[in-house]
N, C-alpha and C. Protein backbone atom coordinates (compact mmCIF):
# COMPACT_ATOMS: atom_id res chain seq x y z
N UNK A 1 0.82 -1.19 0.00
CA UNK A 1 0.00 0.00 0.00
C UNK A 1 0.87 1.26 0.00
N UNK A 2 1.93 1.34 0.79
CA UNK A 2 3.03 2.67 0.94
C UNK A 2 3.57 2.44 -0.54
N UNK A 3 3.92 1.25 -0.81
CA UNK A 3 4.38 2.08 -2.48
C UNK A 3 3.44 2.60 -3.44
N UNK A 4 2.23 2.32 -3.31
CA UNK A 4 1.66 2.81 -4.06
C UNK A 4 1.16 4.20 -3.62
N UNK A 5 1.63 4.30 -2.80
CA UNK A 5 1.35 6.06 -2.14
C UNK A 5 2.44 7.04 -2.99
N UNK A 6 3.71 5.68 -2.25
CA UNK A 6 5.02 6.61 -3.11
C UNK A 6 5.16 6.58 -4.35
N UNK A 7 4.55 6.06 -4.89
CA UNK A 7 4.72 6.09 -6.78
C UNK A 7 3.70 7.20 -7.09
N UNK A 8 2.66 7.62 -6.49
CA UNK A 8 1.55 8.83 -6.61
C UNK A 8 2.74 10.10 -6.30
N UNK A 9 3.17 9.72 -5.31
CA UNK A 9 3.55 11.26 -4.80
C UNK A 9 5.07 11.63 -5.35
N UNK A 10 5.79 10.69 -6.15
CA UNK A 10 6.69 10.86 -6.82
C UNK A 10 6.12 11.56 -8.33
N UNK A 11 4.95 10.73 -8.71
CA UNK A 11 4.28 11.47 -9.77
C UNK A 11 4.46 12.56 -9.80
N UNK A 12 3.76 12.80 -8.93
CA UNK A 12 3.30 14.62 -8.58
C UNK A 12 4.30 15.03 -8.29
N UNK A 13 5.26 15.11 -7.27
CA UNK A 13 6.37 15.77 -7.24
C UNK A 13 7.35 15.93 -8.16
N UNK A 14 7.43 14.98 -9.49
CA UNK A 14 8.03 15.31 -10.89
C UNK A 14 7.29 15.98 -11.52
N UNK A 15 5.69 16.15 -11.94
CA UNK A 15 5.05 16.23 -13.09
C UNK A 15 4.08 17.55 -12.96
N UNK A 16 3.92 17.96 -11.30
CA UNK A 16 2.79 18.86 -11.11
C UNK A 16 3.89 19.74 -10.29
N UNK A 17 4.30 19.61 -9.36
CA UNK A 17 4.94 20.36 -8.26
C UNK A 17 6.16 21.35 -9.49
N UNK A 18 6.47 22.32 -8.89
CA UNK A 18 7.50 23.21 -9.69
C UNK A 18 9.00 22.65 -8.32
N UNK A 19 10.14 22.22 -8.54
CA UNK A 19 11.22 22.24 -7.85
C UNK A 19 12.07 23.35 -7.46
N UNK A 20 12.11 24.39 -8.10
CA UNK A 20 12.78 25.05 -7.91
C UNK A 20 12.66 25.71 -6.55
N UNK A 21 13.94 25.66 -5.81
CA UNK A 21 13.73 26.41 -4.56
C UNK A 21 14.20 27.41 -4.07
N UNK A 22 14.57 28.32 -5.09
CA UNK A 22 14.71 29.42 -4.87
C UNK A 22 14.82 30.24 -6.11
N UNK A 23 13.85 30.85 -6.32
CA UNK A 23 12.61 31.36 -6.87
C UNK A 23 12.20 33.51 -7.48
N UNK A 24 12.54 33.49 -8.50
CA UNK A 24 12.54 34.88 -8.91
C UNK A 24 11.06 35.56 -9.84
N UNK A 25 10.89 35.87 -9.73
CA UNK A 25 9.34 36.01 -10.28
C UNK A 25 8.85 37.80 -10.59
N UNK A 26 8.42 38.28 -11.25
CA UNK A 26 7.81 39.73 -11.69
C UNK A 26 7.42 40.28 -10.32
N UNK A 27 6.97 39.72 -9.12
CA UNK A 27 6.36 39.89 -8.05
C UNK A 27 7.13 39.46 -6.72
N UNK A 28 7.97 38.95 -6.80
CA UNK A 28 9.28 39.19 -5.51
C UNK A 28 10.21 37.70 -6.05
N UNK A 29 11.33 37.43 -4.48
CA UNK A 29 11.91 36.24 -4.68
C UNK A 29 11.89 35.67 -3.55
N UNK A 30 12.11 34.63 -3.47
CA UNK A 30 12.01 33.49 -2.59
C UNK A 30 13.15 32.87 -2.20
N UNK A 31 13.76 32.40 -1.08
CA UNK A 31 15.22 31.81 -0.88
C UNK A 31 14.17 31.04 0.29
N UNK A 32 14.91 29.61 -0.26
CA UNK A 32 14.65 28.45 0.50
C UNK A 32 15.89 28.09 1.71
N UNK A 33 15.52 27.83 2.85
CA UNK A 33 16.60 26.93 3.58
C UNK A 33 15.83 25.90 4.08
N UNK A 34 17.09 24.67 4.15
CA UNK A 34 16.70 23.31 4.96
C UNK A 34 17.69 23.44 6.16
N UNK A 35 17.47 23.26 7.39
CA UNK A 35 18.70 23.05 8.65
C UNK A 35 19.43 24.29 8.48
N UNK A 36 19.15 26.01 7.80
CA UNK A 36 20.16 27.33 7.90
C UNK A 36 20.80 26.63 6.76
N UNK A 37 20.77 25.74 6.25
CA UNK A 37 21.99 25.45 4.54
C UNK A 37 20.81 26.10 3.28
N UNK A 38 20.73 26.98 2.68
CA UNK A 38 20.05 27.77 1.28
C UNK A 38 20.25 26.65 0.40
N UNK A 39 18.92 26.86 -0.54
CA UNK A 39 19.09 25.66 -1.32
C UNK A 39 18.95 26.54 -2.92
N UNK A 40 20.03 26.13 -3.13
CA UNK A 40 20.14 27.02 -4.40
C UNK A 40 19.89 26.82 -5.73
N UNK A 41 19.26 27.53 -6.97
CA UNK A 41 18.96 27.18 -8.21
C UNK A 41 17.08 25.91 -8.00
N UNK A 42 17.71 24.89 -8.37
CA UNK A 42 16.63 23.69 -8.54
C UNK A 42 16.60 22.63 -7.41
N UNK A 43 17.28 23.09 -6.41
CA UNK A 43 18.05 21.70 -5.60
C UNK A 43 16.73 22.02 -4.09
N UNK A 44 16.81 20.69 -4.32
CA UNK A 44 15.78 20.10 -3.14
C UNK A 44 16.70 19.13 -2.26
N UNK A 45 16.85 19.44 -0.66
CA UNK A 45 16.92 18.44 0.23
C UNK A 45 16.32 17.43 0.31
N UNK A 46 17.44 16.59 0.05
CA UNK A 46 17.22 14.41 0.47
C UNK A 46 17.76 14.05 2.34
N UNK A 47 17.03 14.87 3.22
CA UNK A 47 17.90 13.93 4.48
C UNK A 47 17.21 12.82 4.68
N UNK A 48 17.97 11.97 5.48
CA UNK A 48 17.76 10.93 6.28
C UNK A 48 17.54 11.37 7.39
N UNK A 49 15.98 10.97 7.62
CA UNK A 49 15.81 11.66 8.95
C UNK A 49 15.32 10.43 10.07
N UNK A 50 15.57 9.92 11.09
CA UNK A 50 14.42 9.43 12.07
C UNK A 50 13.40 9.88 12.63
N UNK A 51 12.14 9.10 12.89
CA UNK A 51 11.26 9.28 13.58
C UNK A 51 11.24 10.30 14.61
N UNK A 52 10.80 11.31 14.85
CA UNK A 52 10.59 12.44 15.69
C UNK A 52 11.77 13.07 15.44
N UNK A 53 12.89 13.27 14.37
CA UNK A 53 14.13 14.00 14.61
C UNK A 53 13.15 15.14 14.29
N UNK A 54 13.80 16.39 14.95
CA UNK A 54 13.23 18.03 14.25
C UNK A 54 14.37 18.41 13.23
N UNK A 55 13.78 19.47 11.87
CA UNK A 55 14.75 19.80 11.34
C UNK A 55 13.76 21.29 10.95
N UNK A 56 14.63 21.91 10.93
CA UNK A 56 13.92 23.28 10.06
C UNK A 56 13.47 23.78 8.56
N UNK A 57 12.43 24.63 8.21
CA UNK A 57 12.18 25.05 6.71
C UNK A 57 12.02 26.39 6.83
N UNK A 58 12.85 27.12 6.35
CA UNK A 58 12.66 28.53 6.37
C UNK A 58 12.75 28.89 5.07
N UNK A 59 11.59 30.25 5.00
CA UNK A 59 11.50 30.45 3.62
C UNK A 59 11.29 31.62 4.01
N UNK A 60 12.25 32.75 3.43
CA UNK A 60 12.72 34.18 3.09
C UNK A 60 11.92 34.75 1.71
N UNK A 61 10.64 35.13 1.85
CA UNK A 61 9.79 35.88 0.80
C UNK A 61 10.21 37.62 0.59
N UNK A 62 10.51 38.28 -0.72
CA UNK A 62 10.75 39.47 -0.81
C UNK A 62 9.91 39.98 -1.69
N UNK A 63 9.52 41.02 -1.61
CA UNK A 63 8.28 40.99 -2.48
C UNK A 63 8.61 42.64 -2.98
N UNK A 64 8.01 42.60 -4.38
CA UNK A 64 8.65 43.98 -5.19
C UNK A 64 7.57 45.14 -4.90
N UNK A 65 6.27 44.82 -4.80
CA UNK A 65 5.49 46.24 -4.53
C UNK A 65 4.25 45.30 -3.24
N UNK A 66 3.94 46.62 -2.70
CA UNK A 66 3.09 45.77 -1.53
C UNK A 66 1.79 45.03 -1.54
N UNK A 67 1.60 43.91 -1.19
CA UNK A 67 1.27 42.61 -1.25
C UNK A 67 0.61 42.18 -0.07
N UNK A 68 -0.02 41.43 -0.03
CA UNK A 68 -0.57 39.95 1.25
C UNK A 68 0.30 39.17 0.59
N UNK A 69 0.92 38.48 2.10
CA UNK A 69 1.96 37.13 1.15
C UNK A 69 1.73 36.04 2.22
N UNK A 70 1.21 35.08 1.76
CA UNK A 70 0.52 33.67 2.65
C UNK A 70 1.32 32.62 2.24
N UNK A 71 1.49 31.78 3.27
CA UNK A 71 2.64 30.53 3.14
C UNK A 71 2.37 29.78 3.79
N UNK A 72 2.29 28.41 3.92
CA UNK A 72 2.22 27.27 4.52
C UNK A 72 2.85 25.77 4.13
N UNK A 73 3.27 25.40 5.03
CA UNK A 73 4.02 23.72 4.46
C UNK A 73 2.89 22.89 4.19
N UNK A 74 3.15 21.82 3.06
CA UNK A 74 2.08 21.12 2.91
C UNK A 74 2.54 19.42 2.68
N UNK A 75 1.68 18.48 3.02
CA UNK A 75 2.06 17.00 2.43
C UNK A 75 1.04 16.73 1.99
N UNK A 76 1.36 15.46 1.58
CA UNK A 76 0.76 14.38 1.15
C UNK A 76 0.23 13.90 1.48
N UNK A 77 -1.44 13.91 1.79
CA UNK A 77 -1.93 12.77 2.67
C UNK A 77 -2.02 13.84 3.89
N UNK A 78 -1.66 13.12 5.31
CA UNK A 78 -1.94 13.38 6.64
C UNK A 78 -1.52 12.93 7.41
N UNK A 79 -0.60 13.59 8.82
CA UNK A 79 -0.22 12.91 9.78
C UNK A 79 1.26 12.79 9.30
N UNK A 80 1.82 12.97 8.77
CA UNK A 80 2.93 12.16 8.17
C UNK A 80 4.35 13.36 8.56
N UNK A 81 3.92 14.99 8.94
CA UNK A 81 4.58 15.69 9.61
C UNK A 81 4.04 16.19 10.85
N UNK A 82 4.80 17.11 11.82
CA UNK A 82 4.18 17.53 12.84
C UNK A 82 4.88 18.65 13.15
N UNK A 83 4.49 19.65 13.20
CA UNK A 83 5.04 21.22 13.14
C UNK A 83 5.24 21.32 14.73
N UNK A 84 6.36 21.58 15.38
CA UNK A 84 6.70 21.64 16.56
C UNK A 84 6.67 23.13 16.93
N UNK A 85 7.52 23.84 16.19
CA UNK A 85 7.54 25.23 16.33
C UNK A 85 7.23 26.04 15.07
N UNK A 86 6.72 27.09 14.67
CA UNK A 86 6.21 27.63 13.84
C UNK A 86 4.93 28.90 13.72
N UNK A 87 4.72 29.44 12.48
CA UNK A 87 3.51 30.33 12.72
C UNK A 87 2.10 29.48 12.20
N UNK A 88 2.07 28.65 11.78
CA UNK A 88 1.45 27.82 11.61
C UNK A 88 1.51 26.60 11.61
N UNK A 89 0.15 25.23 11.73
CA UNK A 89 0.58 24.09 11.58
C UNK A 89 0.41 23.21 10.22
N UNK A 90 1.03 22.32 9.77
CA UNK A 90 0.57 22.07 8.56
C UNK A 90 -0.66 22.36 7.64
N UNK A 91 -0.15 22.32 6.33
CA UNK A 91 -1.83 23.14 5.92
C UNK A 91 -2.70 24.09 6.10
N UNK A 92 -2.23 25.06 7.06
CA UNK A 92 -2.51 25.98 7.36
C UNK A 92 -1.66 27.28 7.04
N UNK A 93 -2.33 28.28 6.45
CA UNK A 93 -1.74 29.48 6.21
C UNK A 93 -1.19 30.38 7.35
N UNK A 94 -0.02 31.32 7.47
CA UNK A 94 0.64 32.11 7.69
C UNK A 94 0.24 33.10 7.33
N UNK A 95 0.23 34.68 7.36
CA UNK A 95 -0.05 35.57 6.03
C UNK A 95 0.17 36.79 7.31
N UNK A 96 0.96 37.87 6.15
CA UNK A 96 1.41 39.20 6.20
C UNK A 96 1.08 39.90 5.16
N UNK A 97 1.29 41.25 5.42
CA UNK A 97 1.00 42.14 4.58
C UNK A 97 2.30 42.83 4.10
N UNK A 98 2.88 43.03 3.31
CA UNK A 98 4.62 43.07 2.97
C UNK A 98 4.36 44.78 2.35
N UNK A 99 5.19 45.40 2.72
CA UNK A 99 5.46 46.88 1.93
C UNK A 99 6.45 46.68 0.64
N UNK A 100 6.79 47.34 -0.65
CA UNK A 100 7.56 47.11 -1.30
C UNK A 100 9.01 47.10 -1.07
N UNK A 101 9.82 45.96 -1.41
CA UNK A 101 10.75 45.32 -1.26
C UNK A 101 10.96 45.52 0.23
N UNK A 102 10.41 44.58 0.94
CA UNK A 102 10.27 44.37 2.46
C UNK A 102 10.45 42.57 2.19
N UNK A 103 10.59 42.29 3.24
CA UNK A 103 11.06 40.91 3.17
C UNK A 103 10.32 40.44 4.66
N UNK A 104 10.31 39.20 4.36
CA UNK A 104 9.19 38.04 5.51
C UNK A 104 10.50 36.91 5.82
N UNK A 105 10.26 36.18 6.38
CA UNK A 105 10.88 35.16 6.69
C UNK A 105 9.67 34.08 7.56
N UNK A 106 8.88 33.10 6.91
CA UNK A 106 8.53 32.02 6.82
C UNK A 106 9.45 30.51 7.70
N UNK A 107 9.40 30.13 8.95
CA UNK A 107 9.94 29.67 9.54
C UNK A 107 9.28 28.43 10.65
N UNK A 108 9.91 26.76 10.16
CA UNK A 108 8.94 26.19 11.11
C UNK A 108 10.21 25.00 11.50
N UNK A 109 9.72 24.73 12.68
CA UNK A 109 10.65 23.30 13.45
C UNK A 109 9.76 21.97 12.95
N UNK A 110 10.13 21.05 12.06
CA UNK A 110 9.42 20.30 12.05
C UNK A 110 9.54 18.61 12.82
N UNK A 111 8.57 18.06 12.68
CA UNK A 111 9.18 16.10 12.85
C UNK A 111 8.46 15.40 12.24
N UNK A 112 9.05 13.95 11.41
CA UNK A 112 8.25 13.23 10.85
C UNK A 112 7.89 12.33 11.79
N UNK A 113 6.75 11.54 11.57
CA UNK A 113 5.90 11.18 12.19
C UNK A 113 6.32 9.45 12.12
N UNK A 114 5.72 8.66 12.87
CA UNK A 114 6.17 7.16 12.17
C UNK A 114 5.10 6.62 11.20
N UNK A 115 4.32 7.38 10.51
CA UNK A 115 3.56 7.04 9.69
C UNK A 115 3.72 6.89 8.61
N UNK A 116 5.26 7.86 8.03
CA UNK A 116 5.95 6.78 6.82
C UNK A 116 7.15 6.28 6.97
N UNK A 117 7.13 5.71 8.25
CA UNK A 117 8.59 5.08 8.77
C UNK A 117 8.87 4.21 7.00
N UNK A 118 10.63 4.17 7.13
CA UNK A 118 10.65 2.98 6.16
C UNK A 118 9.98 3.46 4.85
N UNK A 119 10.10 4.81 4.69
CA UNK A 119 9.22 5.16 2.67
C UNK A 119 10.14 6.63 2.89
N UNK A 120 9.69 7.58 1.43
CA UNK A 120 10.28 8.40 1.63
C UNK A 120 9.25 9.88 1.15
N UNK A 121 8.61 10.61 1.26
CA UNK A 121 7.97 11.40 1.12
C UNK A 121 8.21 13.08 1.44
N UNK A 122 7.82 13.96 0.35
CA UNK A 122 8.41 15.58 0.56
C UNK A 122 7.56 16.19 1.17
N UNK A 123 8.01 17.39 1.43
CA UNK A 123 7.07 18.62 2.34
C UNK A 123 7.59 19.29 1.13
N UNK A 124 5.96 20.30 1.34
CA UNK A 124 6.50 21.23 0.13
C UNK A 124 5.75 22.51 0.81
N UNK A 125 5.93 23.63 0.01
CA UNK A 125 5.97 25.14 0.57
C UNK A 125 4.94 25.53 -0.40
N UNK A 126 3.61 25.78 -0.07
CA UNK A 126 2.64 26.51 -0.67
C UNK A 126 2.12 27.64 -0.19
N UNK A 127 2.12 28.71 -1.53
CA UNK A 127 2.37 30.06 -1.44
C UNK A 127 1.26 30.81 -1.98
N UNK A 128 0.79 32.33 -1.22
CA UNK A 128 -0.26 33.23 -2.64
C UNK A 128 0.57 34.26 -1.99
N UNK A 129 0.25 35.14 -3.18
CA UNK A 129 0.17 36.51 -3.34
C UNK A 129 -0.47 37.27 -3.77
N UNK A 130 -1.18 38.36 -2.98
CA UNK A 130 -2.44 38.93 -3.21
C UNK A 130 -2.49 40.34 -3.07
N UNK A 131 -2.69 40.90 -4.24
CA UNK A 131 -2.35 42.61 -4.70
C UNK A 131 -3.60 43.16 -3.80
N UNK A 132 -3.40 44.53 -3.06
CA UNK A 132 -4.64 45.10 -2.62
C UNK A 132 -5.51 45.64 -3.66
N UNK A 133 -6.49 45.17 -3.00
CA UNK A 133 -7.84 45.28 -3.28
C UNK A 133 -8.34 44.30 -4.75
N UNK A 134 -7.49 43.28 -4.86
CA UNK A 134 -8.01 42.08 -5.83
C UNK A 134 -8.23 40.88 -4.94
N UNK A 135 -9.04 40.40 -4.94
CA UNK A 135 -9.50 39.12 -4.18
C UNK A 135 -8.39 37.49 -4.75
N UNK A 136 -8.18 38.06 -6.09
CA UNK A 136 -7.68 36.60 -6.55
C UNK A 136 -6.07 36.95 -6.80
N UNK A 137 -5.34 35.77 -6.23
CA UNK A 137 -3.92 36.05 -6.04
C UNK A 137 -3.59 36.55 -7.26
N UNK A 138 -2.15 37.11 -7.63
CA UNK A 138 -1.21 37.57 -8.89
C UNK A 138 -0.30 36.18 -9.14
N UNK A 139 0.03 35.46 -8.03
CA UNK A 139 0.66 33.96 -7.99
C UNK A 139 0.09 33.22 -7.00
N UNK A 140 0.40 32.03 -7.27
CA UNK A 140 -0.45 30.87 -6.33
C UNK A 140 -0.08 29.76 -6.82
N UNK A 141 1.45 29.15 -5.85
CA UNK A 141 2.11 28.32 -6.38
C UNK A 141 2.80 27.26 -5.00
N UNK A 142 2.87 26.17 -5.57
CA UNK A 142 3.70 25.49 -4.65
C UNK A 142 4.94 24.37 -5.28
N UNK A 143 5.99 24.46 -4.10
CA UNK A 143 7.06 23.59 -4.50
C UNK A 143 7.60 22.79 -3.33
N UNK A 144 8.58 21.96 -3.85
CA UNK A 144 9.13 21.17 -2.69
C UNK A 144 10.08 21.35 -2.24
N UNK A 145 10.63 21.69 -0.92
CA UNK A 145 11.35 22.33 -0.24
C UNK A 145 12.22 20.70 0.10
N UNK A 146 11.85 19.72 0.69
CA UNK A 146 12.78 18.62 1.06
C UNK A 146 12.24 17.02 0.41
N UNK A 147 12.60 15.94 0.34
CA UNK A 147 12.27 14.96 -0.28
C UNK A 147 12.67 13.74 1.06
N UNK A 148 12.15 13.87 1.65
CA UNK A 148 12.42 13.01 3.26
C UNK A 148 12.60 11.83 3.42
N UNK A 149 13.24 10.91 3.58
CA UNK A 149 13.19 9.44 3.90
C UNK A 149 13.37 9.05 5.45
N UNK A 150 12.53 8.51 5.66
CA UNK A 150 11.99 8.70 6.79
C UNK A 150 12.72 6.97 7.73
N UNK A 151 13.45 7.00 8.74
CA UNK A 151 13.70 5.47 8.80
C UNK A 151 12.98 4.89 9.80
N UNK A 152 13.13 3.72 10.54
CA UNK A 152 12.37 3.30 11.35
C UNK A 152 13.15 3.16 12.74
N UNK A 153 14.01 4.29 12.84
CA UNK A 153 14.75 4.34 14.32
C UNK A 153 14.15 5.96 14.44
N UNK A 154 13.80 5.39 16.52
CA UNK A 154 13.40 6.85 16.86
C UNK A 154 14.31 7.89 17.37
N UNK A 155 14.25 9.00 17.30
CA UNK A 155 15.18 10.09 17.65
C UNK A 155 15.50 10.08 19.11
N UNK A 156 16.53 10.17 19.24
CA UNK A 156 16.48 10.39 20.76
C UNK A 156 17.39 11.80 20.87
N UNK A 157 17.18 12.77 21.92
CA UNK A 157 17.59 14.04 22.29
C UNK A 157 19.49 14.06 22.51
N UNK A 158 20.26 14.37 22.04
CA UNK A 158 21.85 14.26 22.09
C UNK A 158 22.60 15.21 22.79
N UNK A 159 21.44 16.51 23.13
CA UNK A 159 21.94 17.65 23.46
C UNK A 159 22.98 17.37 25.03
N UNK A 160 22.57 16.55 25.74
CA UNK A 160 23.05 16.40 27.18
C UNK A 160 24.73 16.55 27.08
N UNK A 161 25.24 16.84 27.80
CA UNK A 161 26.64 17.30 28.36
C UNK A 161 27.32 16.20 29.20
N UNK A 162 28.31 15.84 29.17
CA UNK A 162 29.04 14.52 29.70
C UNK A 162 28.71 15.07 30.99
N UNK A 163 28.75 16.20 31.24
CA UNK A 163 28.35 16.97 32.95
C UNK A 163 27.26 16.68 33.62
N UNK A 164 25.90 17.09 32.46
CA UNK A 164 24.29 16.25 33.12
C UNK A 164 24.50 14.83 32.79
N UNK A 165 25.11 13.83 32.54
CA UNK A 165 24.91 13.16 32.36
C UNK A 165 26.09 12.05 33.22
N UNK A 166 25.92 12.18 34.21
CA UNK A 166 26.35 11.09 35.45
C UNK A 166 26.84 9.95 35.36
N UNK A 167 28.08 9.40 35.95
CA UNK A 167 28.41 8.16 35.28
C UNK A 167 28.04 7.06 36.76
N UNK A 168 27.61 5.84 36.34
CA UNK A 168 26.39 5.52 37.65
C UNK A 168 27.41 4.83 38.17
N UNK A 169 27.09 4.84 39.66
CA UNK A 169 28.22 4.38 40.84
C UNK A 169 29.03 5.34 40.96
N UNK A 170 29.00 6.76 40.34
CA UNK A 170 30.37 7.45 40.93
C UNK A 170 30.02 8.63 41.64
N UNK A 171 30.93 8.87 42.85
CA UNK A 171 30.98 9.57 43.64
C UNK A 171 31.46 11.48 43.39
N UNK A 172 30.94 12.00 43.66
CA UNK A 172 31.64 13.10 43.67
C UNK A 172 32.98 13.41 44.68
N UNK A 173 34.18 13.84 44.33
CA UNK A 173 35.49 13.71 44.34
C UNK A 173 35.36 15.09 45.15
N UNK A 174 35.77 15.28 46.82
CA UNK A 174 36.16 16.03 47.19
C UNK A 174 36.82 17.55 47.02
N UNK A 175 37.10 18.89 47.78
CA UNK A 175 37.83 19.55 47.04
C UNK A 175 38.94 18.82 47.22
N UNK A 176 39.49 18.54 48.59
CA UNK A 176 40.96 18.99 48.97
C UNK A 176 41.47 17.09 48.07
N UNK A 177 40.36 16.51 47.79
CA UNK A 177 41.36 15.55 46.94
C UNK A 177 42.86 15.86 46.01
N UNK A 178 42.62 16.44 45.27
CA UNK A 178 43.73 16.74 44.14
C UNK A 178 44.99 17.40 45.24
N UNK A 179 44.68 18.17 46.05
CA UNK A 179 45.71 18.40 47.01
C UNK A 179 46.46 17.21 47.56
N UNK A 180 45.71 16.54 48.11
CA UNK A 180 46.17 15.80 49.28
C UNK A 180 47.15 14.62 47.84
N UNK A 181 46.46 14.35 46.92
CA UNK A 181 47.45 13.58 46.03
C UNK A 181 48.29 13.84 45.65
N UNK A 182 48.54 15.28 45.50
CA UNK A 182 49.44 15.62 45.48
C UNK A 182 50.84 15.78 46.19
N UNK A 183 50.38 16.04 47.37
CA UNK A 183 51.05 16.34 48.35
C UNK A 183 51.36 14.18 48.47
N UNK A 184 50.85 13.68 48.30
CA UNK A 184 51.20 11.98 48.47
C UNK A 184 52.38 11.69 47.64
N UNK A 185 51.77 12.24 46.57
CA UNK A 185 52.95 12.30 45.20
C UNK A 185 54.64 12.72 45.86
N UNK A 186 54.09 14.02 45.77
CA UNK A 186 56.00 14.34 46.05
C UNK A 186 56.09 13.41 47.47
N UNK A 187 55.37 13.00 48.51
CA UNK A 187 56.70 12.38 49.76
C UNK A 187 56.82 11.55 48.83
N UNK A 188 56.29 10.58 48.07
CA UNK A 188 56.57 9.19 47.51
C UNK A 188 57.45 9.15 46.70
N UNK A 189 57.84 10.75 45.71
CA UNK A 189 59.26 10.91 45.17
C UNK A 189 60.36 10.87 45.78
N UNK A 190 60.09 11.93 46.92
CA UNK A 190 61.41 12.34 47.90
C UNK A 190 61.64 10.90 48.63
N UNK A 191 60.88 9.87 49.28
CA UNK A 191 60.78 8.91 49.88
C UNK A 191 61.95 7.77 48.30
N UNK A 192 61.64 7.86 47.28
CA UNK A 192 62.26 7.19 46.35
C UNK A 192 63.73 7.83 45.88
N UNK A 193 63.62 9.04 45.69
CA UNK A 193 64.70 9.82 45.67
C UNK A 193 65.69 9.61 46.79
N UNK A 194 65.42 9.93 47.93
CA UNK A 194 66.39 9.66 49.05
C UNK A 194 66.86 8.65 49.12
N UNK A 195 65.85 7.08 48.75
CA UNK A 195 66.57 5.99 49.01
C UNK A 195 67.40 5.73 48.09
N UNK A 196 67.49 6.34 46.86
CA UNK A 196 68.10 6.40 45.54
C UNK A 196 69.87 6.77 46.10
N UNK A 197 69.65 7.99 46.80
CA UNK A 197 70.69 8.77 46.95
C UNK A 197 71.56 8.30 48.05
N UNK A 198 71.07 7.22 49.06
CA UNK A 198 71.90 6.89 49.83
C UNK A 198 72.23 5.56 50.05
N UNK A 199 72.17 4.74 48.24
CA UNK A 199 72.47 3.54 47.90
C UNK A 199 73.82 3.33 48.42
C-alpha cells in the first residue's frame, strides 16, 4: 500500500509540483533553507531523517510592490509531519501584509511522524500573493522544499553534556582531593629519591 502512495507522490512531485527552490518572479523572490543550509537554483533536500528527529524550513519571501503574502508547508496525505515550532501548523496558512521590497521570513521546526517510517515522502511550501484590493492572487504556487526518507529508528535528544549526564556508581570527588594527592605524590618521590641517593 506505501508504495503505491510513493509512486503517486513521486508522480506529482516530478510532473505537477515546480522544484525550484529558490525562486525569482515579476512579483518578488524566494530563498529556500533546509537546517540554515540555502538551497540554491533547482536543488531540493534528500535527508535521512528518524522518527521524531526536528529539522527546520525557512523560507525568506521578498516581495517587489506591496502585497498579502501567505505561506504554509504542505504534504501528502496526513499525519505524516508535525510542526513543533512555527507560525502555523501544517496546511494551514501564515499571512502578512509586505510593503515594497520588504522581506518576511517564513519559519517552522518540524518532525516526521512514524507514519511513513521505512518510505520516503516531501514537504513542500505553498504560497499566494495577493495585490490590494483584488480578491484573486497575482501567484499561487507550490514547490518542494525537502524529499524526506523517513527510517524506522526513533530520535532520541543528544543535546546532554558529559556533565548532566552522570556516570552511575560514581561519587563526587572532594575539594581537597587533588591536594592531598598531590602532596602523596612528592613524599613518595622524595621517599624514592632519598633511598636512591643513599644507595
Amino acid at each position: 500500500m506505501k508504495l503505491k502512495y510513493l509512486s503517486i507522490a513521486i508522480a506529482i512531485g516530478i510532473f505537477f509540483l515546480p522544484s525550484t527552490a529558490t525562486a525569482t518572479s515579476p512579483y518578488g523572490k524566494i530563498d529556500v533553507y533546509f537546517n540554515d543550509n540555502i538551497l540554491p537554483g533547482k536543488e531540493v533536500a534528500k535527508p535521512i531523517l528518524k522518527i521524531g528527529e526536528p529539522f527546520d524550513v525557512k523560507i525568506n519571501m521578498t516581495v517587489y510592490q506591496e502585497y498579502k503574502v501567505s505561506g504554509k508547508l504542505t504534504e501528502l496525505g496526513e499525519g505524516y509531519f508535525e510542526v513543533i515550532d512555527g507560525p502555523s501548523k501544517i496546511n494551514k496558512y501564515s499571512s502578512i501584509i509586505l510593503k515594497g521590497n520588504e522581506s518576511h521570513i517564513f519559519e517552522w521546526t518540524v518532525i516526521p511522524t512514524d507514519k511513513w517510517a521505512g518510505g520516503s515522502i516531501p514537504i513542500n511550501f505553498h504560497y499566494s500573493i495577493v495585490e490590494k484590493g483584488n480578491p484573486e492572487p497575482v501567484l499561487n504556487s507550490e514547490f518542494t522544499v525537502a524529499y524526506c526518507t523517513i527510517s524506522n529508528e526513533h530520535y532520541e535528544d543528544e543535546t546532554l553534556t558529559s556533565k548532566e549526564q552522570p556516570v552511575s556508581g560514581s561519587q563526587p570527588t572532594p575539594k581537597s582531593a587533588p591536594a592531598f594527592s598531590l602532596v602523596t605524590a612528592i613524599a613518595a618521590l622524595a621517599l624514592v629519591f632519598h633511598k636512591f641517593i643513599h644507595k
